[in-house]
Protein backbone atom coordinates (compact mmCIF):
# COMPACT_ATOMS: atom_id res chain seq x y z
CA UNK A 1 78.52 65.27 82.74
CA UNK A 2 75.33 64.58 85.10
CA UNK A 3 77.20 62.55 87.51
CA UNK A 4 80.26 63.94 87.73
CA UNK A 5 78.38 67.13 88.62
CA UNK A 6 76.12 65.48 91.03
CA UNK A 7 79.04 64.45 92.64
CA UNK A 8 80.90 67.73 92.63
CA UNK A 9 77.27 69.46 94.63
CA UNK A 10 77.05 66.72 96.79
CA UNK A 11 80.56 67.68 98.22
CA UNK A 12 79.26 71.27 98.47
CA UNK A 13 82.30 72.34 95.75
CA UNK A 14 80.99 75.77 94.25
CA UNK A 15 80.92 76.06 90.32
CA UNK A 16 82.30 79.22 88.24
CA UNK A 17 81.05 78.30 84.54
CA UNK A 18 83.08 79.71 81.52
CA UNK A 19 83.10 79.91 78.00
CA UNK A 20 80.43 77.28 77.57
CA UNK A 21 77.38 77.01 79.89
CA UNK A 22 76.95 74.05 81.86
CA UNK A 23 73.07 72.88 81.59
CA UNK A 24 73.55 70.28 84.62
CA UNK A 25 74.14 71.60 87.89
CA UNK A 26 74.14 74.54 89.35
CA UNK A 27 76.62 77.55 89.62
CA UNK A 28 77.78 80.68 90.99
CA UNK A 29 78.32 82.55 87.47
CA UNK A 30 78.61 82.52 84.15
CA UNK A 31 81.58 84.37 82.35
CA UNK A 32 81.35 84.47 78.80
CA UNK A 33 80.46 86.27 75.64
CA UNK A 34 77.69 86.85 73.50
CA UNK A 35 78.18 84.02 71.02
CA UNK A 36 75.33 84.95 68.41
CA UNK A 37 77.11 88.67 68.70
CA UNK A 38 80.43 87.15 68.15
CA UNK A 39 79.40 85.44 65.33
CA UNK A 40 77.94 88.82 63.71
CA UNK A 41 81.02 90.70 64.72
CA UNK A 42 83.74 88.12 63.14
CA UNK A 43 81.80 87.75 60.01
CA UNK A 44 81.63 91.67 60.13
CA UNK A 45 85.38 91.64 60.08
CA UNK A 46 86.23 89.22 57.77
CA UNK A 47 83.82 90.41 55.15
CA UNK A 48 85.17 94.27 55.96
CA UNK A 49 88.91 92.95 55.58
CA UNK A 50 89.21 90.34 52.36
CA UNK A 51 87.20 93.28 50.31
CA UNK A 52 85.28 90.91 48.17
CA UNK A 53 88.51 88.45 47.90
CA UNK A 54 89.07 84.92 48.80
CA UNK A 55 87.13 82.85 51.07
CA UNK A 56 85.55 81.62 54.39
CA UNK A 57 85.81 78.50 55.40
CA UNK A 58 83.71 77.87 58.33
CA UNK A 59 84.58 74.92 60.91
CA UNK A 60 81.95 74.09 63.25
CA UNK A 61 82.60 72.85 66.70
CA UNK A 62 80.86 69.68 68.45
CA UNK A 63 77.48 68.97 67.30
CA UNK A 64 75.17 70.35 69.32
CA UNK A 65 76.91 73.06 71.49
CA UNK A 66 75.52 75.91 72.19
CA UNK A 67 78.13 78.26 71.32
CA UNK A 68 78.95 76.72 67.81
CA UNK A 69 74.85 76.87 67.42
CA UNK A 70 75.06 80.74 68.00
CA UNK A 71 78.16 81.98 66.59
CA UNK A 72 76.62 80.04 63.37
CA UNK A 73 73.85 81.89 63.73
CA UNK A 74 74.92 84.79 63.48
CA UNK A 75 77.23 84.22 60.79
CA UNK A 76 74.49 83.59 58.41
CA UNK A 77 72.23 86.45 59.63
CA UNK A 78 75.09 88.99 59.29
CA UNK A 79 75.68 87.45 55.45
CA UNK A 80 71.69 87.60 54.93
CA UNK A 81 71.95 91.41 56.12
CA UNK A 82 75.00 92.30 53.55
CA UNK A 83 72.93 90.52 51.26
CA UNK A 84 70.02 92.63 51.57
CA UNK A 85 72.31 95.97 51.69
CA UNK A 86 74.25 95.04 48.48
CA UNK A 87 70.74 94.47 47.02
CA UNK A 88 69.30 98.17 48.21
CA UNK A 89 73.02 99.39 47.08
CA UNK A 90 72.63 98.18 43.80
CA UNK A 91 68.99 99.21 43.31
CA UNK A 92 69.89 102.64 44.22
CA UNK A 93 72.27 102.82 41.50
CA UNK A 94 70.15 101.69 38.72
CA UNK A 95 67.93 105.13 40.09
CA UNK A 96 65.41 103.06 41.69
CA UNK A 97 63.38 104.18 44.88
CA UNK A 98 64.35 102.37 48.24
CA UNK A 99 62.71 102.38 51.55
CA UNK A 100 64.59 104.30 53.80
CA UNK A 101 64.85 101.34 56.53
CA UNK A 102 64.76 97.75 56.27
CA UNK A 103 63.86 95.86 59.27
CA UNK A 104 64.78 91.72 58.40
CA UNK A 105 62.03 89.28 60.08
CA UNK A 106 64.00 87.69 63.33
CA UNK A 107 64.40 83.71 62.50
CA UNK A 108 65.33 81.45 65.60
CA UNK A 109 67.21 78.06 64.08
CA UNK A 110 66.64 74.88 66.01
CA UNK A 111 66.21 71.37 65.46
CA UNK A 112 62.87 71.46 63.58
CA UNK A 113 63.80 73.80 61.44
CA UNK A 114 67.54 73.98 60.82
CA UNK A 115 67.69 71.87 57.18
CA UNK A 116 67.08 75.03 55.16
CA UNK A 117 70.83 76.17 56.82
CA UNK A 118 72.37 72.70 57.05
CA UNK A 119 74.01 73.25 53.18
CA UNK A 120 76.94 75.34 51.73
CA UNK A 121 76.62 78.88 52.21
CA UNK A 122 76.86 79.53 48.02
CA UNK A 123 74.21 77.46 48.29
CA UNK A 124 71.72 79.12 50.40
CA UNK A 125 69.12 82.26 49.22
CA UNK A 126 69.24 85.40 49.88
CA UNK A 127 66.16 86.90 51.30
CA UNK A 128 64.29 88.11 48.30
CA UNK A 129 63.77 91.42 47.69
CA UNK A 130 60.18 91.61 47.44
CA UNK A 131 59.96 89.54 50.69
CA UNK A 132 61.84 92.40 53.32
CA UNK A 133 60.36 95.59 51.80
């Protein structure tokens, strides 16, 4: 994509980017959405509408880009937050004490440290309970 784009400046052509950002080059704008927040929102909505039934099958896109990155992203955090709030939910109902807020630690996935999410999601941990309060 470096040359092509080279070429495309060096004719003085302006550049709208959409949908995925374009790291080469430069441009006028940048329309898009917030992929990490669409992530958080579609997981939101899946989990709110299958009500404990069937599954999600996540499909990633190309290795590497951005938005798949993101929108995975925050697919996990969102399940590591219902995770935590079934938890507290549960707790509550056995009579124990809870802490009236719980904030999660912020975790930013990238290359050095993305094996510990690179497996199937019934196979990843929860945060532990003793761990966010």
């Amino acid at each position: 994509m470096i040359e092509p784009m080279r070429r495309v400046h060096t004719a003085g052509i302006p550049v709208v980017g959409y949908l995925n950002r374009i790291d080469t080059g430069k441009t006028l704008t940048f329309v898009g959405v917030d992929d990490y927040q669409l992530g958080c929102e579609v997981t939101r909505y899946l989990v709110r509408h299958l009500k404990a039934r069937g599954s999600i099958v996540l499909m990633q896109g190309p290795a590497g880009s951005l938005t798949s990155v993101d929108r995975m992203r925050g697919f996990h955090d969102t399940l590591k937050i219902a995770c935590v709030a079934v938890e507290a939910a549960v707790r509550h109902l056995r009579g124990e004490t809870i802490p009236p807020e719980i904030i999660l630690p912020v975790e930013i996935v990238d290359r050095g440290n993305y094996a510990a999410w690179d497996r199937r999601l019934e196979e990843r941990e929860c945060p532990r309970w003793e761990h966010v309060t």
